[in-house]
C-alpha atoms as a PDB file:
ATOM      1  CA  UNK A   1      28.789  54.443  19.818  1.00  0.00           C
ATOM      2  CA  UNK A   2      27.124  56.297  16.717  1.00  0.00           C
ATOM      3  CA  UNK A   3      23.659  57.487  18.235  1.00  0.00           C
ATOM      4  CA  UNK A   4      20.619  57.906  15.805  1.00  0.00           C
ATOM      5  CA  UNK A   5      21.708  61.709  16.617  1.00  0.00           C
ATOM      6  CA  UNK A   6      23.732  63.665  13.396  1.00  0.00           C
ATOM      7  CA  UNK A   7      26.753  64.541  13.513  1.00  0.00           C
ATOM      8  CA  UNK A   8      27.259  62.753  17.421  1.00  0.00           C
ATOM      9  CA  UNK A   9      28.780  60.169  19.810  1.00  0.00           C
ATOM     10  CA  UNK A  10      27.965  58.553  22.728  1.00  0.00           C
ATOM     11  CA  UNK A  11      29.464  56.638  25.404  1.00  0.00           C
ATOM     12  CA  UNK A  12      27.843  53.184  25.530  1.00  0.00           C
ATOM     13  CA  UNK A  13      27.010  52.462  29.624  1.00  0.00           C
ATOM     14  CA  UNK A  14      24.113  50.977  30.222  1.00  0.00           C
ATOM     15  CA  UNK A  15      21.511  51.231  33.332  1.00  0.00           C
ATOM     16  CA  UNK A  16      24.120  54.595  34.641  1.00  0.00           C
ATOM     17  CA  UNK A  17      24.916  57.977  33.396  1.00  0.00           C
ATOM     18  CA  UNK A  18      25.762  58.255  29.661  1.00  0.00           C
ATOM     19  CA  UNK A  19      28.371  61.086  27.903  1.00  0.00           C
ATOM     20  CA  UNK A  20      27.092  62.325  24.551  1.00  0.00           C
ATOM     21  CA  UNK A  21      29.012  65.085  22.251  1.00  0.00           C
ATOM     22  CA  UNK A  22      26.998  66.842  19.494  1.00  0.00           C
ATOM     23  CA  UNK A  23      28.925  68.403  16.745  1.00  0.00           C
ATOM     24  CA  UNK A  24      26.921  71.676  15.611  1.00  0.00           C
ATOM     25  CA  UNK A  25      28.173  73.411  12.705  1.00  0.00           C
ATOM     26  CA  UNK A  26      26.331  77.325  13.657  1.00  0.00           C
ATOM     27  CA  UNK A  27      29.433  79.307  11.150  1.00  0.00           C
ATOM     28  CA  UNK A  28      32.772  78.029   9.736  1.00  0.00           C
ATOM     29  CA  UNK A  29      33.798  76.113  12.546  1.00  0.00           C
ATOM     30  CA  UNK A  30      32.140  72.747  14.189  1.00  0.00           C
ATOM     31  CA  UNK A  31      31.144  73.745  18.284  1.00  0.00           C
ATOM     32  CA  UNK A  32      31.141  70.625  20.932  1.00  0.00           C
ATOM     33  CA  UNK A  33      28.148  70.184  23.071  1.00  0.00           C
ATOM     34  CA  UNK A  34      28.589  67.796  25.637  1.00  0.00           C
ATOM     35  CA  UNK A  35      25.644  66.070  27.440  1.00  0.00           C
ATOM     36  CA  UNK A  36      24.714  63.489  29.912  1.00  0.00           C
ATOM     37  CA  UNK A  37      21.827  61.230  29.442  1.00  0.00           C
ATOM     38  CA  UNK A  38      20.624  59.699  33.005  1.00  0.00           C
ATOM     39  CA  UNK A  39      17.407  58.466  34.175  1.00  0.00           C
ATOM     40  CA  UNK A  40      15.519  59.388  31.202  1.00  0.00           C
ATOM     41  CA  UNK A  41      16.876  63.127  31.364  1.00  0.00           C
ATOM     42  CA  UNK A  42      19.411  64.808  29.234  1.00  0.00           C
ATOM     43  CA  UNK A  43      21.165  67.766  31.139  1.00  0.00           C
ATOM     44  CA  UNK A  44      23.799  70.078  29.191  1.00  0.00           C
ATOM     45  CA  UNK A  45      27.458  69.783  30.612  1.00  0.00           C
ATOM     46  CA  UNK A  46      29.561  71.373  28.569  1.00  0.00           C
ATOM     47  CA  UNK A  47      29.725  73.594  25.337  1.00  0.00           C
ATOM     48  CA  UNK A  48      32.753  74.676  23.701  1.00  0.00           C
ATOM     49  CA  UNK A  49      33.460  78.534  23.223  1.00  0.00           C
ATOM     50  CA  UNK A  50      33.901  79.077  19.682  1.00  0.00           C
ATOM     51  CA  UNK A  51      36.098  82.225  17.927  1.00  0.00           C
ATOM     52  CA  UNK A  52      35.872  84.352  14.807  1.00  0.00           C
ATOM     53  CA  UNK A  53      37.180  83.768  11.229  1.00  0.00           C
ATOM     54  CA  UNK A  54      39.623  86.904  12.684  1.00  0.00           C
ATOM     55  CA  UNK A  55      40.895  85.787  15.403  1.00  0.00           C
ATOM     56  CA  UNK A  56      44.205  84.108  15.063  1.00  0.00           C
ATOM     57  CA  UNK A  57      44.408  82.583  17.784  1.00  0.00           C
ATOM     58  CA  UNK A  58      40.753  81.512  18.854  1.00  0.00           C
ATOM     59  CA  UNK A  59      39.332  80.524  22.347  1.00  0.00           C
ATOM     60  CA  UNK A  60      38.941  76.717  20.803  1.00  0.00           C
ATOM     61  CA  UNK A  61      40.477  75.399  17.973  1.00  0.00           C
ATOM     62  CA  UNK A  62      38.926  76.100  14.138  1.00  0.00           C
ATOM     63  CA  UNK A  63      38.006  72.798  13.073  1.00  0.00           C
ATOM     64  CA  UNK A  64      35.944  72.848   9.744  1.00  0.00           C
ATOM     65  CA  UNK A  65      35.843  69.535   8.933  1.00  0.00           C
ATOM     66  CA  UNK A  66      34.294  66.210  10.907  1.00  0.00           C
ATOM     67  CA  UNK A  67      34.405  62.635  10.147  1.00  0.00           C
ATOM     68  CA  UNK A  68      32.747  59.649  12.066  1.00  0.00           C
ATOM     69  CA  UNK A  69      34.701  56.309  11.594  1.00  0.00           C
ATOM     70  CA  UNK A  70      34.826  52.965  13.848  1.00  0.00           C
ATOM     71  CA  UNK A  71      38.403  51.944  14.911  1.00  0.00           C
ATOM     72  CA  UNK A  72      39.435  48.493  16.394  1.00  0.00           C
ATOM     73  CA  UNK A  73      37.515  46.753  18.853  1.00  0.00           C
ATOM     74  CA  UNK A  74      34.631  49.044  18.045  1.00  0.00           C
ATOM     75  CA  UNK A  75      35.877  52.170  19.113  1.00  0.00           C
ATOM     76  CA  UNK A  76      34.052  54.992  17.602  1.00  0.00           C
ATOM     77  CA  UNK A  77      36.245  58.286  17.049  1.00  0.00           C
ATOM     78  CA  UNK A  78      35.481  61.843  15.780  1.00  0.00           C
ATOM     79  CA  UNK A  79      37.764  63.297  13.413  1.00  0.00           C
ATOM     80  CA  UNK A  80      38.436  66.860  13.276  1.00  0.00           C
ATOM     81  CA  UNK A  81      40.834  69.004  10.965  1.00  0.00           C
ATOM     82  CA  UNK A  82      40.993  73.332  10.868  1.00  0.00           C
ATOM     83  CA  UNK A  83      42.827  76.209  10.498  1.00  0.00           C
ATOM     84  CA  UNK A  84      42.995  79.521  12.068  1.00  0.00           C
ATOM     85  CA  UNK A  85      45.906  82.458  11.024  1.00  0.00           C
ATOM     86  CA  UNK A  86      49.010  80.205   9.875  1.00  0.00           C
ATOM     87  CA  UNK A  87      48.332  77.325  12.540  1.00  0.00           C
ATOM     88  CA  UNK A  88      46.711  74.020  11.567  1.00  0.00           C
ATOM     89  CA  UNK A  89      44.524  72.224  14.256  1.00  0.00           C
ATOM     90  CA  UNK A  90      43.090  68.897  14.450  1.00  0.00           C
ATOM     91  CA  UNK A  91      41.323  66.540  17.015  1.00  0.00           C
ATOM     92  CA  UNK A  92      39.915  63.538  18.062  1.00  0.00           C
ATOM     93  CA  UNK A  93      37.106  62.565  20.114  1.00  0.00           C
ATOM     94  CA  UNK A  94      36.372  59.002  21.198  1.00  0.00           C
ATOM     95  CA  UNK A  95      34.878  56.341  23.587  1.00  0.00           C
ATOM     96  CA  UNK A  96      37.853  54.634  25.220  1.00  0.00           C
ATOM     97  CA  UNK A  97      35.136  52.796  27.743  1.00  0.00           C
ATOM     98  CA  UNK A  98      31.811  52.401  28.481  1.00  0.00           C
ATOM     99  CA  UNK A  99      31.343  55.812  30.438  1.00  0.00           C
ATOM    100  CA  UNK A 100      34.940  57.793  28.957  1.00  0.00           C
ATOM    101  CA  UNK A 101      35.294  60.344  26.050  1.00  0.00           C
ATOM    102  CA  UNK A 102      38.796  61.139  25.585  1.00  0.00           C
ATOM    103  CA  UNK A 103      39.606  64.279  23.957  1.00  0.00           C
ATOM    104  CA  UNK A 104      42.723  64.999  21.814  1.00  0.00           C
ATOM    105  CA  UNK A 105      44.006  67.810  20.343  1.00  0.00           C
ATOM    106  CA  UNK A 106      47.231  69.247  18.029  1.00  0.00           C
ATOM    107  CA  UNK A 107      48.185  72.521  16.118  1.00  0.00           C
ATOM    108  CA  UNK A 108      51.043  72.956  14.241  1.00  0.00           C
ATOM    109  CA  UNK A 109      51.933  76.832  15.134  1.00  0.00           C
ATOM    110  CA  UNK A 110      54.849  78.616  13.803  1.00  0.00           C
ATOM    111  CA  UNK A 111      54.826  81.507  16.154  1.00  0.00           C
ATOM    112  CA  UNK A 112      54.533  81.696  20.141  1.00  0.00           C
ATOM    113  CA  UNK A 113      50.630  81.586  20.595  1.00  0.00           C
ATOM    114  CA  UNK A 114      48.221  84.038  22.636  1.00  0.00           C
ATOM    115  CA  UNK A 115      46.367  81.344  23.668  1.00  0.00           C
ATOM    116  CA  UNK A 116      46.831  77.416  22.389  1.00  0.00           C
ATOM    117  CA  UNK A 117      43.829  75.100  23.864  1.00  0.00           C
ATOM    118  CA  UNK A 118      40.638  75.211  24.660  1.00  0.00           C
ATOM    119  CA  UNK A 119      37.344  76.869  26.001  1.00  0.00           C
ATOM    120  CA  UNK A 120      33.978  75.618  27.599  1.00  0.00           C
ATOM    121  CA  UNK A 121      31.322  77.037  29.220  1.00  0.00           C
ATOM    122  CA  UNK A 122      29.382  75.124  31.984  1.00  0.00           C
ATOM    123  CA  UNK A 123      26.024  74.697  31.892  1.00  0.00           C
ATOM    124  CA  UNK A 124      24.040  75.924  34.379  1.00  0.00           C
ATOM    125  CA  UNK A 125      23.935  73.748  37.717  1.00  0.00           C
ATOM    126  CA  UNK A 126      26.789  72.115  37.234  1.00  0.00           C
ATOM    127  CA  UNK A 127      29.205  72.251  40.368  1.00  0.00           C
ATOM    128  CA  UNK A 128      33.279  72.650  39.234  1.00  0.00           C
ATOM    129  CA  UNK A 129      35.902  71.599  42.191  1.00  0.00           C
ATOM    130  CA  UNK A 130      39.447  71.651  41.655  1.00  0.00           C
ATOM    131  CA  UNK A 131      41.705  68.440  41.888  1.00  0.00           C
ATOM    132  CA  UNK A 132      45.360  68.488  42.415  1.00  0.00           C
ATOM    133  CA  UNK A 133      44.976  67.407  38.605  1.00  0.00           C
ATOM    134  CA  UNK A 134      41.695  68.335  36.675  1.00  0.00           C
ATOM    135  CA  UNK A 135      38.425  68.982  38.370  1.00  0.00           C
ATOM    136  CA  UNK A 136      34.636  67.262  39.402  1.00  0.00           C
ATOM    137  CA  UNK A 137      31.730  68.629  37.702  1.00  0.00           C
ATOM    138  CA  UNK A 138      28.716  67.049  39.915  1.00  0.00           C
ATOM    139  CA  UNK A 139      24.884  67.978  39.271  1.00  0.00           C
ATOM    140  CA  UNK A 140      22.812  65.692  41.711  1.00  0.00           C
ATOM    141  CA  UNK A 141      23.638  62.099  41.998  1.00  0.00           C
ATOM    142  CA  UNK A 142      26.181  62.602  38.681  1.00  0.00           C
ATOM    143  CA  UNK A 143      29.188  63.246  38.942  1.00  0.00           C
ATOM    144  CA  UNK A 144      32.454  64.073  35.633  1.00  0.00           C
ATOM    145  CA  UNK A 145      35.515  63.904  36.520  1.00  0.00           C
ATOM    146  CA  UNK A 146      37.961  65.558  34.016  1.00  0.00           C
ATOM    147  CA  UNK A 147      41.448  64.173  33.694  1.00  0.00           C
ATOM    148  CA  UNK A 148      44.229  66.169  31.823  1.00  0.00           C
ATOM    149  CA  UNK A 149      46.248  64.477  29.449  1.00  0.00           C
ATOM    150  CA  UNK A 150      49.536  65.729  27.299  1.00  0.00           C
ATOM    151  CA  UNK A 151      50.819  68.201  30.171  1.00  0.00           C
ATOM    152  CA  UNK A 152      47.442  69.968  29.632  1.00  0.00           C
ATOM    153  CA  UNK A 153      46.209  72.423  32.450  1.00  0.00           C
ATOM    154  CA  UNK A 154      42.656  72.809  33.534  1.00  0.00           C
ATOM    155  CA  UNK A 155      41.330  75.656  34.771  1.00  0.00           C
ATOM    156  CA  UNK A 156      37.679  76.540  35.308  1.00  0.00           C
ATOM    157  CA  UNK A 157      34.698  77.902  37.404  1.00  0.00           C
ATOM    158  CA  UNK A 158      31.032  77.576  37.469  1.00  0.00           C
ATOM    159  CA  UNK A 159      31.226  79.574  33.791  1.00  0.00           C
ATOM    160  CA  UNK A 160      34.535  78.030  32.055  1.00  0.00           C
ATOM    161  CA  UNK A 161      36.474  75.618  31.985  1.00  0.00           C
ATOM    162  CA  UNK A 162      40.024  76.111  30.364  1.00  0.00           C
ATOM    163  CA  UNK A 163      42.058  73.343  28.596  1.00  0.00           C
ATOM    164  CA  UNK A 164      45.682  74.686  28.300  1.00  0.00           C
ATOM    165  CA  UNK A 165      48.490  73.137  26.156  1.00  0.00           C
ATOM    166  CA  UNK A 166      51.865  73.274  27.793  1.00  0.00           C
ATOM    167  CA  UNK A 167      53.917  75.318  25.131  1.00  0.00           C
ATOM    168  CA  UNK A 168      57.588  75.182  25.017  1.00  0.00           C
ATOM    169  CA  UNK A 169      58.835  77.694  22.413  1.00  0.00           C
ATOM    170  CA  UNK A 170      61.797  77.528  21.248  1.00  0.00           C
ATOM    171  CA  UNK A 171      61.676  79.911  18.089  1.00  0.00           C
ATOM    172  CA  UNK A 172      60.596  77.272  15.129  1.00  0.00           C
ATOM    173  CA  UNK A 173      57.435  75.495  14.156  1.00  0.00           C
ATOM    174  CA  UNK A 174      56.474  72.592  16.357  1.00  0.00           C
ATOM    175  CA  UNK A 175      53.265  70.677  16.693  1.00  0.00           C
ATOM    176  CA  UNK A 176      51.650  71.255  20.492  1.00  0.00           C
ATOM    177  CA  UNK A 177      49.597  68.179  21.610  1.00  0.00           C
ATOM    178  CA  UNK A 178      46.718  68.354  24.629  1.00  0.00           C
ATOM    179  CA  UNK A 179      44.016  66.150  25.829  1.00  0.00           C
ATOM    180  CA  UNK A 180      41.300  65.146  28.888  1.00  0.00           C
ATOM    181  CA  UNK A 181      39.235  62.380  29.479  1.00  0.00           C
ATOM    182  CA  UNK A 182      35.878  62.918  30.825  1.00  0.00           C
ATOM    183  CA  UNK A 183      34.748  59.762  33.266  1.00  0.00           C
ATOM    184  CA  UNK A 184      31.446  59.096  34.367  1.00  0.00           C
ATOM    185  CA  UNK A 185      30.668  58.015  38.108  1.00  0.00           C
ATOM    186  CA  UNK A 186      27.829  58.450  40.468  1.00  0.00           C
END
């Protein structure tokens, strides 16, 4: 849902642990901050790493642009669009249940990349355990699960966590797709 917050989304659970994503636009490029709303408290979870107008091939994608709309059955979605060197990015964010965010990300690149995906720190208590697919982030009585979508892999630690698109080059352009879900329990 739209919250009375700018430029932000929410999950829409009631009486349990909310999701919240804040768009912040600090330079040329919108940053992700990613919070959880529980018991009257908002902890930080998440905050995405942003590059440089020079870097090519940034830590998270350049997305310069941001539009709010409501889809069917009232599903709100962020839309993003960006460029970075010769690649052009874009991504969605939206509520695809009560207590999900589901992430999802393209870039059109026409060379093999450095580095195609993306880049958040943890905030500070946060706990990060590996899954045979994704990871738990648990603070107290919350607990995130992250779930990779679009062949993506996650790696991460009590500092980062890394959101890697599978990339299968085979010498021409092609668009690379990758994705998570974050899911609130506990």
């Amino acid at each position: 849902m739209r919250t009375e917050t700018p430029n932000s989304l929410a999950t829409t659970a009631m009486g349990q642990a909310q999701l919240r994503v804040q768009f912040e636009l600090p330079a040329d490029r919108w940053r992700q901050t990613i919070v959880i709303q529980s018991a009257g408290e908002t902890w930080p979870l998440l905050q995405s790493v942003e590059g440089t107008s020079a870097d090519r091939w940034p830590a998270s994608p350049a997305l310069q642009s941001l539009h709010f709309e409501t889809q069917a059955a009232g599903k709100d979605v962020a839309l993003l669009v960006g460029q970075a060197g010769r690649s052009h990015w874009s991504a969605s964010v939206a509520t695809t249940g009560p207590n999900e965010l589901e992430f999802d990300h393209a870039c059109r690149v026409q060379e093999l990349p450095e580095f195609l995906g993306c880049t958040y720190a943890v905030a500070e208590g946060w706990q990060v355990s590996p899954l045979a697919s994704g990871c738990l982030l648990r603070k107290g009585d919350v607990t995130v699960r992250v779930i990779p979508l679009h062949a993506t892999t996650v790696l991460g630690d009590e500092k980062l966590l890394k959101f890697n698109a599978a990339v299968v080059w085979a010498g021409r352009i092609l668009t690379v797709r990758w994705g998570w879900r974050l899911e609130v329990g506990g």
